[in-house]
N, C-alpha and C. Protein backbone atom coordinates (compact mmCIF):
# COMPACT_ATOMS: atom_id res chain seq x y z
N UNK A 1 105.38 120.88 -140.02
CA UNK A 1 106.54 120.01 -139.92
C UNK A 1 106.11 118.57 -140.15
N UNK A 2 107.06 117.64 -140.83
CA UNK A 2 107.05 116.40 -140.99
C UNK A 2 107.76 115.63 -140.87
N UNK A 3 108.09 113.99 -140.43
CA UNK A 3 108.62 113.13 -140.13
C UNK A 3 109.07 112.66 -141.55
N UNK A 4 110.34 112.95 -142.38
CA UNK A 4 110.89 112.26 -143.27
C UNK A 4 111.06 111.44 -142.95
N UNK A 5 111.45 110.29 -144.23
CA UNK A 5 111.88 108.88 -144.22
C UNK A 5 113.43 109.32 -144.52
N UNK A 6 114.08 108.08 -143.07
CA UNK A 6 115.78 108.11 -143.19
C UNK A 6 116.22 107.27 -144.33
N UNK A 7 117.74 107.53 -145.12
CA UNK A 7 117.67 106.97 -146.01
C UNK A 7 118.96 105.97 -145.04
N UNK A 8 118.59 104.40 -145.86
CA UNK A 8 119.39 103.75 -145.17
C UNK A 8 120.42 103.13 -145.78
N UNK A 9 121.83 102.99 -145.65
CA UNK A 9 123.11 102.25 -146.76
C UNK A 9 122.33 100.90 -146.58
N UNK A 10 122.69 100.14 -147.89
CA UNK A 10 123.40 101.24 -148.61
C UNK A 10 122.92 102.06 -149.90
N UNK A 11 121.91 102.70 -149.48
CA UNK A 11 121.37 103.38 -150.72
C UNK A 11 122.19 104.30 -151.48
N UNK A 12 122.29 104.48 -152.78
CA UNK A 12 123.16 104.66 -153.31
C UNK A 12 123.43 106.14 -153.16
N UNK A 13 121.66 106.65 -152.94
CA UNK A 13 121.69 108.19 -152.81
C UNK A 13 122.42 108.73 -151.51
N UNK A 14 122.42 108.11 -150.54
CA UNK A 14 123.93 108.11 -149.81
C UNK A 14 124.89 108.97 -150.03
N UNK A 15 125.41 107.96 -151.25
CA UNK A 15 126.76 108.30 -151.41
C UNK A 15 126.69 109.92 -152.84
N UNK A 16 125.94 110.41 -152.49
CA UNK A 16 125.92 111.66 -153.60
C UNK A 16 126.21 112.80 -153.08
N UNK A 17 127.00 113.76 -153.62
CA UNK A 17 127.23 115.40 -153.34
C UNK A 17 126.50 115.89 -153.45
N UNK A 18 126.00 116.70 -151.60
CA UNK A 18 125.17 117.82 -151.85
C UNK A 18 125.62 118.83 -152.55
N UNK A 19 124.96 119.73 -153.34
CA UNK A 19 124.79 121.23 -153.77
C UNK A 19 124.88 121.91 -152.66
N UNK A 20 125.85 123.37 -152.91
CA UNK A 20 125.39 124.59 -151.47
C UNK A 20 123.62 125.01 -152.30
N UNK A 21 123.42 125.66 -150.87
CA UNK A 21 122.17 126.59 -151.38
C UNK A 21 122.35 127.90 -151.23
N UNK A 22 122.24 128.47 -152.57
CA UNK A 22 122.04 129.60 -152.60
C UNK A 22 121.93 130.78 -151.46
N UNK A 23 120.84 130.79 -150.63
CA UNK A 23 120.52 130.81 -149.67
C UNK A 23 119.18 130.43 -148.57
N UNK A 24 118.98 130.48 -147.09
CA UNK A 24 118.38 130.61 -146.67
C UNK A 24 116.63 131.71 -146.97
N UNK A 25 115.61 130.60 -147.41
CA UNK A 25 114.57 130.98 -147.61
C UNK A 25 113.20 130.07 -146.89
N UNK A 26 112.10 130.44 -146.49
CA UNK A 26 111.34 130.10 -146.25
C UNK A 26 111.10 128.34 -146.01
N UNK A 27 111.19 128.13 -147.81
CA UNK A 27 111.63 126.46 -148.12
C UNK A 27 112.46 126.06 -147.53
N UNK A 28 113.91 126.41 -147.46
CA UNK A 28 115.06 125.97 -146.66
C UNK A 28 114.36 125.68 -144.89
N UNK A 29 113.90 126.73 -144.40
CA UNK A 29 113.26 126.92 -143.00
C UNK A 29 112.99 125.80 -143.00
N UNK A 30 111.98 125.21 -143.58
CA UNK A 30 110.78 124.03 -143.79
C UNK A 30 111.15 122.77 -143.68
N UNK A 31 112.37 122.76 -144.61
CA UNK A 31 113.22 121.40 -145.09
C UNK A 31 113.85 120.93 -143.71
N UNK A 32 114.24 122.67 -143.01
CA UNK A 32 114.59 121.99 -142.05
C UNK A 32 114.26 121.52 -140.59
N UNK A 33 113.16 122.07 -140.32
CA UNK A 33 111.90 122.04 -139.59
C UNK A 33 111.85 120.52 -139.83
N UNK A 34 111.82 120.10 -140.71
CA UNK A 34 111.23 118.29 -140.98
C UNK A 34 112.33 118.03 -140.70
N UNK A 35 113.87 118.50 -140.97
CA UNK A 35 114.88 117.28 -141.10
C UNK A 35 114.85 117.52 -139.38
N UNK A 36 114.79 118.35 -138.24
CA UNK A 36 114.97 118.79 -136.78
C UNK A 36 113.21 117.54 -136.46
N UNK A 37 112.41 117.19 -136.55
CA UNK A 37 111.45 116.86 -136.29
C UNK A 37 111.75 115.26 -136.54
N UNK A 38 112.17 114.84 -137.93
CA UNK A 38 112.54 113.24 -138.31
C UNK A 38 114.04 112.87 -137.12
N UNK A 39 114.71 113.69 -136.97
CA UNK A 39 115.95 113.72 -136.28
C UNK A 39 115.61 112.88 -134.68
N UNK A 40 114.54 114.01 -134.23
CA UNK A 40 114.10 113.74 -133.01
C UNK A 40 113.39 112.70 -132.96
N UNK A 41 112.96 111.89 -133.40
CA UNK A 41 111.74 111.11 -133.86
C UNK A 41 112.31 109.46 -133.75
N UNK A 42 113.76 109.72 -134.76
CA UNK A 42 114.77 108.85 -134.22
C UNK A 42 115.80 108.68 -133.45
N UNK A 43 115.22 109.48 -132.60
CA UNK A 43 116.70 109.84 -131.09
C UNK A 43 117.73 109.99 -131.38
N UNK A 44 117.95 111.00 -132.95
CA UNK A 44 119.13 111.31 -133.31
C UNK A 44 119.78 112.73 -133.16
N UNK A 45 121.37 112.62 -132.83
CA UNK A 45 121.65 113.99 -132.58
C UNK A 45 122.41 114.95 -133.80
N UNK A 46 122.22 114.51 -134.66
CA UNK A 46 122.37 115.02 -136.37
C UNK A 46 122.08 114.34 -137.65
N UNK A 47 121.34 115.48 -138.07
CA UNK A 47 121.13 114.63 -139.63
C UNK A 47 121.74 115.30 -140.71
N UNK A 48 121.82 115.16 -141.92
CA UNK A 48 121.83 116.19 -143.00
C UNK A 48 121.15 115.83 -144.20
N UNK A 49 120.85 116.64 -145.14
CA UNK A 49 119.80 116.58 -145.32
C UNK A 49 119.49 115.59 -146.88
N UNK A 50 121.06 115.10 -146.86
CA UNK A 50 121.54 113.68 -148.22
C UNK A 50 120.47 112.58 -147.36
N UNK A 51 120.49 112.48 -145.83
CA UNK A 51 119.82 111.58 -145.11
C UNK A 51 118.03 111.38 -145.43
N UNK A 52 118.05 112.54 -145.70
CA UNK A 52 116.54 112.30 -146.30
C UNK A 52 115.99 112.45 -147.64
N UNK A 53 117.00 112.45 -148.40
CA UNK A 53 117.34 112.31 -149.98
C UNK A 53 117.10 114.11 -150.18
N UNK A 54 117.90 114.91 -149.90
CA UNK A 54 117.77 115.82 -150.34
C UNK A 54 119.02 116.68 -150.15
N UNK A 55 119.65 116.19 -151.74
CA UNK A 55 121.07 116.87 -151.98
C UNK A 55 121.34 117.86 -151.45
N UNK A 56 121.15 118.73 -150.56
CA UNK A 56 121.45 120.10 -150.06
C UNK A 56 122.65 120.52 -149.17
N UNK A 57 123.48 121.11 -149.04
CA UNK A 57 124.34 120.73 -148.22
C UNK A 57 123.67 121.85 -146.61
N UNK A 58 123.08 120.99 -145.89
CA UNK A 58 122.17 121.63 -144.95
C UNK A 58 122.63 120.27 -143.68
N UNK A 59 122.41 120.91 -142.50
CA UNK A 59 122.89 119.78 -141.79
C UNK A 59 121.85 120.51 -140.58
N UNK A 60 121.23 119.67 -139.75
CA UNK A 60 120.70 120.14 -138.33
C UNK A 60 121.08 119.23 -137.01
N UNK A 61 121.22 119.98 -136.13
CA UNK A 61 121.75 118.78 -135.07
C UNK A 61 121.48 119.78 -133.74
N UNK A 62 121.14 118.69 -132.26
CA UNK A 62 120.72 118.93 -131.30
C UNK A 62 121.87 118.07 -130.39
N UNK A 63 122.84 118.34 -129.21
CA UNK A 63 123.62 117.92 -128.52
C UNK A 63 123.14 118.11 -127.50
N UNK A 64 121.20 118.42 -126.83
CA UNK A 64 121.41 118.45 -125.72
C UNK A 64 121.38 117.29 -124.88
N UNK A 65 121.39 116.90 -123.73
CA UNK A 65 121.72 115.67 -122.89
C UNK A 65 120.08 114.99 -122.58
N UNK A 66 119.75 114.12 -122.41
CA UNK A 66 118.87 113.93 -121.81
C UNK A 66 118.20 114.70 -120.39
N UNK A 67 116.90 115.26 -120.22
CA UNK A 67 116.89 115.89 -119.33
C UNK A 67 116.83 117.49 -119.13
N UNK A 68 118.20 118.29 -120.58
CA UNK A 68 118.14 119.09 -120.66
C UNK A 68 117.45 119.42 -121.86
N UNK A 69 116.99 120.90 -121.68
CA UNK A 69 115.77 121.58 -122.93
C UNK A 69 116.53 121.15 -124.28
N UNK A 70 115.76 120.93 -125.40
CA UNK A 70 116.09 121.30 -126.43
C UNK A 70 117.23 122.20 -126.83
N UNK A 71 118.28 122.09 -128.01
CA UNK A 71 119.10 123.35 -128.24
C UNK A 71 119.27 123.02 -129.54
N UNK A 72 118.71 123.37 -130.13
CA UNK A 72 118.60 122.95 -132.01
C UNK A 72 119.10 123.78 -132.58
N UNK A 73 120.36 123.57 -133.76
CA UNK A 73 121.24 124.02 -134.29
C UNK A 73 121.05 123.57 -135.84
N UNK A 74 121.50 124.81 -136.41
CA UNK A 74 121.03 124.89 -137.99
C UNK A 74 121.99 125.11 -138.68
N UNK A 75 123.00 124.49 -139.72
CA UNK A 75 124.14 124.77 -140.36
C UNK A 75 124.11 124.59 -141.77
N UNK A 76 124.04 125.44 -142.73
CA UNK A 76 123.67 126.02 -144.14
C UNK A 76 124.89 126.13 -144.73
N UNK A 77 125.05 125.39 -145.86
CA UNK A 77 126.82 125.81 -146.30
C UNK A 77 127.95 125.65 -145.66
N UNK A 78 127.81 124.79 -144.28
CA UNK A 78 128.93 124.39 -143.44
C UNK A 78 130.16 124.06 -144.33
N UNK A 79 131.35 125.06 -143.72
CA UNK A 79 132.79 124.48 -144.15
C UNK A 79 133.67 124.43 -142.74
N UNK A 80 134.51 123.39 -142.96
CA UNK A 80 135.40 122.90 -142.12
C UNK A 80 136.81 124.10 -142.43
N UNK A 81 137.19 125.14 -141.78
CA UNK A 81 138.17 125.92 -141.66
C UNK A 81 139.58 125.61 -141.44
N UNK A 82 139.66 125.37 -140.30
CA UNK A 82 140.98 124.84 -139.49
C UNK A 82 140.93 123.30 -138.53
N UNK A 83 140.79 122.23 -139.28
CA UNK A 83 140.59 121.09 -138.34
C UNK A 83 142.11 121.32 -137.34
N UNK A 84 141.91 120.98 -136.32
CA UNK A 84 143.35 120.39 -135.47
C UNK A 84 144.49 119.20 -135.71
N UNK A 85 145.21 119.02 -135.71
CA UNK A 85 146.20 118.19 -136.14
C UNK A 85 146.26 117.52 -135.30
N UNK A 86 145.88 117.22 -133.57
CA UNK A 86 145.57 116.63 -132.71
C UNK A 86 144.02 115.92 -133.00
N UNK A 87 144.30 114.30 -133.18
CA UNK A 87 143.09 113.10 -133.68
C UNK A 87 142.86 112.41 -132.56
N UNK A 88 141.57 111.87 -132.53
CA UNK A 88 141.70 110.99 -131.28
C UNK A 88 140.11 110.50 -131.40
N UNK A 89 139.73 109.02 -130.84
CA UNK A 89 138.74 108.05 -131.45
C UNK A 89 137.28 108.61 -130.67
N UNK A 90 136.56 108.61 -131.55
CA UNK A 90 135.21 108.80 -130.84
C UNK A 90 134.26 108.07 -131.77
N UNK A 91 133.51 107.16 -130.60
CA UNK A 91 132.46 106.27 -130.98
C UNK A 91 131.55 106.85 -131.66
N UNK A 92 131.00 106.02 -132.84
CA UNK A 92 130.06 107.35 -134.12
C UNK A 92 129.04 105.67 -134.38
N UNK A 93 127.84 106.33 -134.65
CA UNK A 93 126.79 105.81 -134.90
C UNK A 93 126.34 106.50 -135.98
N UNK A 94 125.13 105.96 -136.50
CA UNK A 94 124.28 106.90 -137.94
C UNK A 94 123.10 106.49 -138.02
N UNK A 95 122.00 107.46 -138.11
CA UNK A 95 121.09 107.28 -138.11
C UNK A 95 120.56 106.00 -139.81
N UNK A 96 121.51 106.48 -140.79
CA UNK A 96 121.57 105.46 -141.77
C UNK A 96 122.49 104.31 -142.15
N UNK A 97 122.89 103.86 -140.59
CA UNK A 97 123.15 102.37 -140.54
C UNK A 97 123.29 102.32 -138.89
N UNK A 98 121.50 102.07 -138.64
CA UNK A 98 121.36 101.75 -137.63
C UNK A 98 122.08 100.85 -137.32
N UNK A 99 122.09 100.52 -135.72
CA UNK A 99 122.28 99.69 -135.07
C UNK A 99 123.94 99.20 -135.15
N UNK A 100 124.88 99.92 -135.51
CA UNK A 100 126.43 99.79 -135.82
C UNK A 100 126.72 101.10 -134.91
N UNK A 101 127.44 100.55 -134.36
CA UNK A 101 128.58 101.67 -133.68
C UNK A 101 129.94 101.24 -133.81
N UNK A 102 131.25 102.39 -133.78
CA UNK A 102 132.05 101.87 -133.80
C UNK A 102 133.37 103.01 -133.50
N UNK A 103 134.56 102.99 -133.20
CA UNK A 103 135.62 103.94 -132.95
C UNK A 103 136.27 104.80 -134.49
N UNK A 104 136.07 105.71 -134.71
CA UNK A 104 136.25 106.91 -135.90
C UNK A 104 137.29 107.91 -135.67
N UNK A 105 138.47 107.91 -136.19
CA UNK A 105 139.24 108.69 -135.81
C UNK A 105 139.07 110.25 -136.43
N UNK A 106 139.31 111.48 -135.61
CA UNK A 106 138.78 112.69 -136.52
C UNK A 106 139.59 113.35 -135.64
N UNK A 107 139.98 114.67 -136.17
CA UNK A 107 140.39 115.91 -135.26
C UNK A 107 139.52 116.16 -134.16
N UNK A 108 139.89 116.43 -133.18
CA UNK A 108 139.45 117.02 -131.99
C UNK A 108 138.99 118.21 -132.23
N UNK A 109 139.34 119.20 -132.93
CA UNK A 109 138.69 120.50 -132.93
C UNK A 109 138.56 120.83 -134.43
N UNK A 110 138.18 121.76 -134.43
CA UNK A 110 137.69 122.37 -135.71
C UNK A 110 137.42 123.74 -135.72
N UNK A 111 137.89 124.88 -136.52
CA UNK A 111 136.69 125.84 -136.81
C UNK A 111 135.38 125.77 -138.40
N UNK A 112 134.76 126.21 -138.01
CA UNK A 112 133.00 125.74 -138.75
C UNK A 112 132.83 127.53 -139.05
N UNK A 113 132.60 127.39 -140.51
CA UNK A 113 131.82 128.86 -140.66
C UNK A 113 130.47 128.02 -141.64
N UNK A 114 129.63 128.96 -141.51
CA UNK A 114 127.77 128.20 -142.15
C UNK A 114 127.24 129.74 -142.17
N UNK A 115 125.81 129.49 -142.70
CA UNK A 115 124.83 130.05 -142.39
C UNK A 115 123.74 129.32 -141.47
N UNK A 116 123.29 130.22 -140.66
CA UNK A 116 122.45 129.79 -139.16
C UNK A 116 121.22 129.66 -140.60
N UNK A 117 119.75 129.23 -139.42
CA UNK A 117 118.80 129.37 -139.82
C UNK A 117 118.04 130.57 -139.96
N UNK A 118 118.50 132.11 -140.02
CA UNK A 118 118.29 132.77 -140.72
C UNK A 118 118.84 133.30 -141.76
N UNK A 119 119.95 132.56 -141.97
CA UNK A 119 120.58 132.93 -143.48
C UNK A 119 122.15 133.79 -143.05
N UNK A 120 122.35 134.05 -141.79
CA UNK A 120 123.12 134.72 -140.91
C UNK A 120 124.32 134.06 -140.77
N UNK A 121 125.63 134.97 -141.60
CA UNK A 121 126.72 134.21 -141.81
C UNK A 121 127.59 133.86 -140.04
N UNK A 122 128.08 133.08 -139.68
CA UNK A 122 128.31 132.25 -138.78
C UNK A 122 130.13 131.65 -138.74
N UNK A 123 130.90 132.10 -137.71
CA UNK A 123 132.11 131.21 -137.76
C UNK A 123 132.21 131.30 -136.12
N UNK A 124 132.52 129.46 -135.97
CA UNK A 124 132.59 129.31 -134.33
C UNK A 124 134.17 127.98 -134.49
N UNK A 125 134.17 128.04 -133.21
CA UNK A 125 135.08 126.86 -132.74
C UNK A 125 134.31 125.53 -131.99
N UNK A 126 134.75 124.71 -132.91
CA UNK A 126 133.46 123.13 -132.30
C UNK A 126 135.20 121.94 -131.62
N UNK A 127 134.77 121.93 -130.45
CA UNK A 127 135.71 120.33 -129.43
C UNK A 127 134.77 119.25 -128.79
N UNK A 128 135.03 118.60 -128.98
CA UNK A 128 134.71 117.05 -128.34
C UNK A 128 133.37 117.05 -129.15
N UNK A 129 132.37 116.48 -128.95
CA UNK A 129 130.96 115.78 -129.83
C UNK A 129 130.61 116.70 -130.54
N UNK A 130 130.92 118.44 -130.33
CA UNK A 130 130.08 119.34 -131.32
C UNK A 130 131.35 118.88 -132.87
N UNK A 131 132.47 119.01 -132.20
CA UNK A 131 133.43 118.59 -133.83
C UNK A 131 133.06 117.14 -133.73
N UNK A 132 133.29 116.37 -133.30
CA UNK A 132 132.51 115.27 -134.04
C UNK A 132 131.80 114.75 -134.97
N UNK A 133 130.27 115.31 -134.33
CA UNK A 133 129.28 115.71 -135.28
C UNK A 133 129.25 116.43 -136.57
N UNK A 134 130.03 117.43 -136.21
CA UNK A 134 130.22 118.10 -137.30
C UNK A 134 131.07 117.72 -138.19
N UNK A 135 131.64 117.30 -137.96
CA UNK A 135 132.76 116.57 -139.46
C UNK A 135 131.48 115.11 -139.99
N UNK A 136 130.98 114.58 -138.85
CA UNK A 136 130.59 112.99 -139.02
C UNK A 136 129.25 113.70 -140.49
N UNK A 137 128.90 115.09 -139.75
CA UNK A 137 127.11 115.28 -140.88
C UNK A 137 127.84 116.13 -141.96
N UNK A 138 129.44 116.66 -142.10
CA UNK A 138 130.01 117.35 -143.47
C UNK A 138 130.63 115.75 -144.20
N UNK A 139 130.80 114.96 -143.26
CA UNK A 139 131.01 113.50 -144.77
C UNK A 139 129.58 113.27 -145.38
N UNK A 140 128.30 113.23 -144.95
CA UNK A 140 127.40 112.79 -145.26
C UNK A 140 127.51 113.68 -146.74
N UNK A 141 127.32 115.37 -146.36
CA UNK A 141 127.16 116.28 -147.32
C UNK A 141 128.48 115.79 -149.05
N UNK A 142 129.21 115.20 -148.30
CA UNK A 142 130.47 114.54 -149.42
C UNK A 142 130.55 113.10 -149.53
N UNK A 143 129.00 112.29 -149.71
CA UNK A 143 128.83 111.22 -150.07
C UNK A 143 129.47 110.45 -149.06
N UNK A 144 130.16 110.66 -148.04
CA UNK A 144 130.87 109.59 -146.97
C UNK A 144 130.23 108.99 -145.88
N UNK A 145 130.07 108.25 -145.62
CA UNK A 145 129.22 107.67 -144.74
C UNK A 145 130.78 107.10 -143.29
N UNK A 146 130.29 107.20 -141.92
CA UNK A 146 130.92 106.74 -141.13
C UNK A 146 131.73 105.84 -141.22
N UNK A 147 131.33 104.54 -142.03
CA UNK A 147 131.90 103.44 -141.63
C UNK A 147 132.62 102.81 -143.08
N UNK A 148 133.26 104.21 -143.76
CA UNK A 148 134.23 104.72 -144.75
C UNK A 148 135.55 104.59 -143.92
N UNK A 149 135.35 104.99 -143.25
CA UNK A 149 136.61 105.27 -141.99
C UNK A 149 137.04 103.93 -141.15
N UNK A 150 136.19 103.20 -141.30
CA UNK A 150 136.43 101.54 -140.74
C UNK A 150 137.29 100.93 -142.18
N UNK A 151 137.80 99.43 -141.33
CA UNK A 151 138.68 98.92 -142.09
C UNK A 151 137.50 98.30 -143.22
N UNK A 152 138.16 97.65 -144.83
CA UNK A 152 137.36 97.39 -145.24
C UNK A 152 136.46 96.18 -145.15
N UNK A 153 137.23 95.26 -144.26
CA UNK A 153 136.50 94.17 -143.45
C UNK A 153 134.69 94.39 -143.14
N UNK A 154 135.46 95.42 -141.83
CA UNK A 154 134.57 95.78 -141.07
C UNK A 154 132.82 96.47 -142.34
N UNK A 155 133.54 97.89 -142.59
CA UNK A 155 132.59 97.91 -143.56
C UNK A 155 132.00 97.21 -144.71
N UNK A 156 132.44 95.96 -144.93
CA UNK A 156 131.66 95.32 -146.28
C UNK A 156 130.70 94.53 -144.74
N UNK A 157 130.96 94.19 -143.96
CA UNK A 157 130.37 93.30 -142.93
C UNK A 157 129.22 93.95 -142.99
N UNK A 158 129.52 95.02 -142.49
CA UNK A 158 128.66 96.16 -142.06
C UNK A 158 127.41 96.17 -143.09
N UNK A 159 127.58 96.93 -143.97
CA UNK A 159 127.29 97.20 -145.54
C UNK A 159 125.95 96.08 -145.97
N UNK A 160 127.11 94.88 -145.86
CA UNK A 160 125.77 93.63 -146.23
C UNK A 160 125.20 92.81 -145.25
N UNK A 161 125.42 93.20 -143.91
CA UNK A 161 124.14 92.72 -142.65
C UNK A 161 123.09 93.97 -143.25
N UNK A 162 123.14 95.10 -143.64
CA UNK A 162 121.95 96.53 -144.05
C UNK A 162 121.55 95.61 -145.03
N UNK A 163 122.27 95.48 -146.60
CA UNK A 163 121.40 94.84 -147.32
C UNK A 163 120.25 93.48 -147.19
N UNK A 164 121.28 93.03 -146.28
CA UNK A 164 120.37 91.28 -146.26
C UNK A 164 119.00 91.70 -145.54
N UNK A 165 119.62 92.44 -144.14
CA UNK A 165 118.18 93.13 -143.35
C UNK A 165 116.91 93.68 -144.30
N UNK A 166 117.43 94.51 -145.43
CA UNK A 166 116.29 95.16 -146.25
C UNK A 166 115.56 94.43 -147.29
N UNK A 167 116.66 93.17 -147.54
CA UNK A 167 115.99 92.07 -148.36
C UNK A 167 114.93 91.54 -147.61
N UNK A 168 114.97 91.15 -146.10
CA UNK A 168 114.27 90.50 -145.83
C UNK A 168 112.64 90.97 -145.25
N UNK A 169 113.10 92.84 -145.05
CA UNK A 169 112.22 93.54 -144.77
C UNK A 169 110.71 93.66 -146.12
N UNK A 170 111.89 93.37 -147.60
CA UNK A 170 111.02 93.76 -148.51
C UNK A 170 110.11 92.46 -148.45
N UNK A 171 110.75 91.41 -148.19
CA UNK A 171 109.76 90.01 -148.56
C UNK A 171 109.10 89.73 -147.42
N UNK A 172 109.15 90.78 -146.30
CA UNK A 172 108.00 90.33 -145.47
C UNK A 172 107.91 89.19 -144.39
């Protein structure tokens, strides 16, 4: 396992459509072994796998609390089924635009069908942070980034405090 590099907006590769995969193989395992390892690394509770430049539509994410064990979750081909027609705001962060938080309006529930991390077809019901998450790491997989959903104020603000930060990171 390895610590990928997060990709940060506004990189352009961002904003690109993952591919499904075929299926669950060995490589896939691996890819995601690193994306569950870089995740943790940055005290994050989902990544996918556009986040580490790798078009795939693969997503991994851990909701447990501080305190409690590990519970690492693997979602391969994730589709959004039946969102709820009942919306309501939940504060969303991203591992690729640190340091921004902000209120995101999304359905409250959802059903999610995927393949697990053995390739094992999968349909559940996700409420409160598991749908969250899960819609917040299926925009990533469709080029959307969180703060798409902010006004456009907010996101150009947003957008070019990242760039100026990386300008100034490159010159040292």
């Amino acid at each position: 396992m390895a610590v990928r590099e997060i990709l940060i907006a506004p990189d352009p590769r961002l904003r690109e459509v993952s591919k499904p995969v075929d299926g669950v193989d060995d490589d896939l395992r691996a890819l995601m072994d690193d994306m569950l390892e870089t995740m943790y690394e940055a005290n994050g509770i989902g990544l996918a796998a556009i986040q580490v430049g790798v078009p795939k539509r693969v997503i991994v994410m851990d909701l447990a609390g501080e305190g409690e064990d590990p519970a690492p979750r693997y979602f391969v081909n994730p589709q959004i089924l039946d969102p709820s027609d009942d919306t309501g705001p939940y504060q969303e962060g991203c591992l690729s635009v640190p340091d921004f938080y902000d209120d995101v309006e999304r359905p409250l529930r959802c059903r999610i069908s995927y393949l697990d991390y053995d390739g094992t077809a999968r349909e559940e019901d996700a409420e409160g942070l598991f749908a969250v998450c899960v819609q917040h790491e299926m925009d990533h997989l469709n080029g959307v980034l969180f703060v798409d959903h902010l006004s456009r104020l907010k996101r150009d603000r947003i957008l070019k405090k990242l760039k100026k930060e990386q300008r100034l990171a490159a010159t040292g």
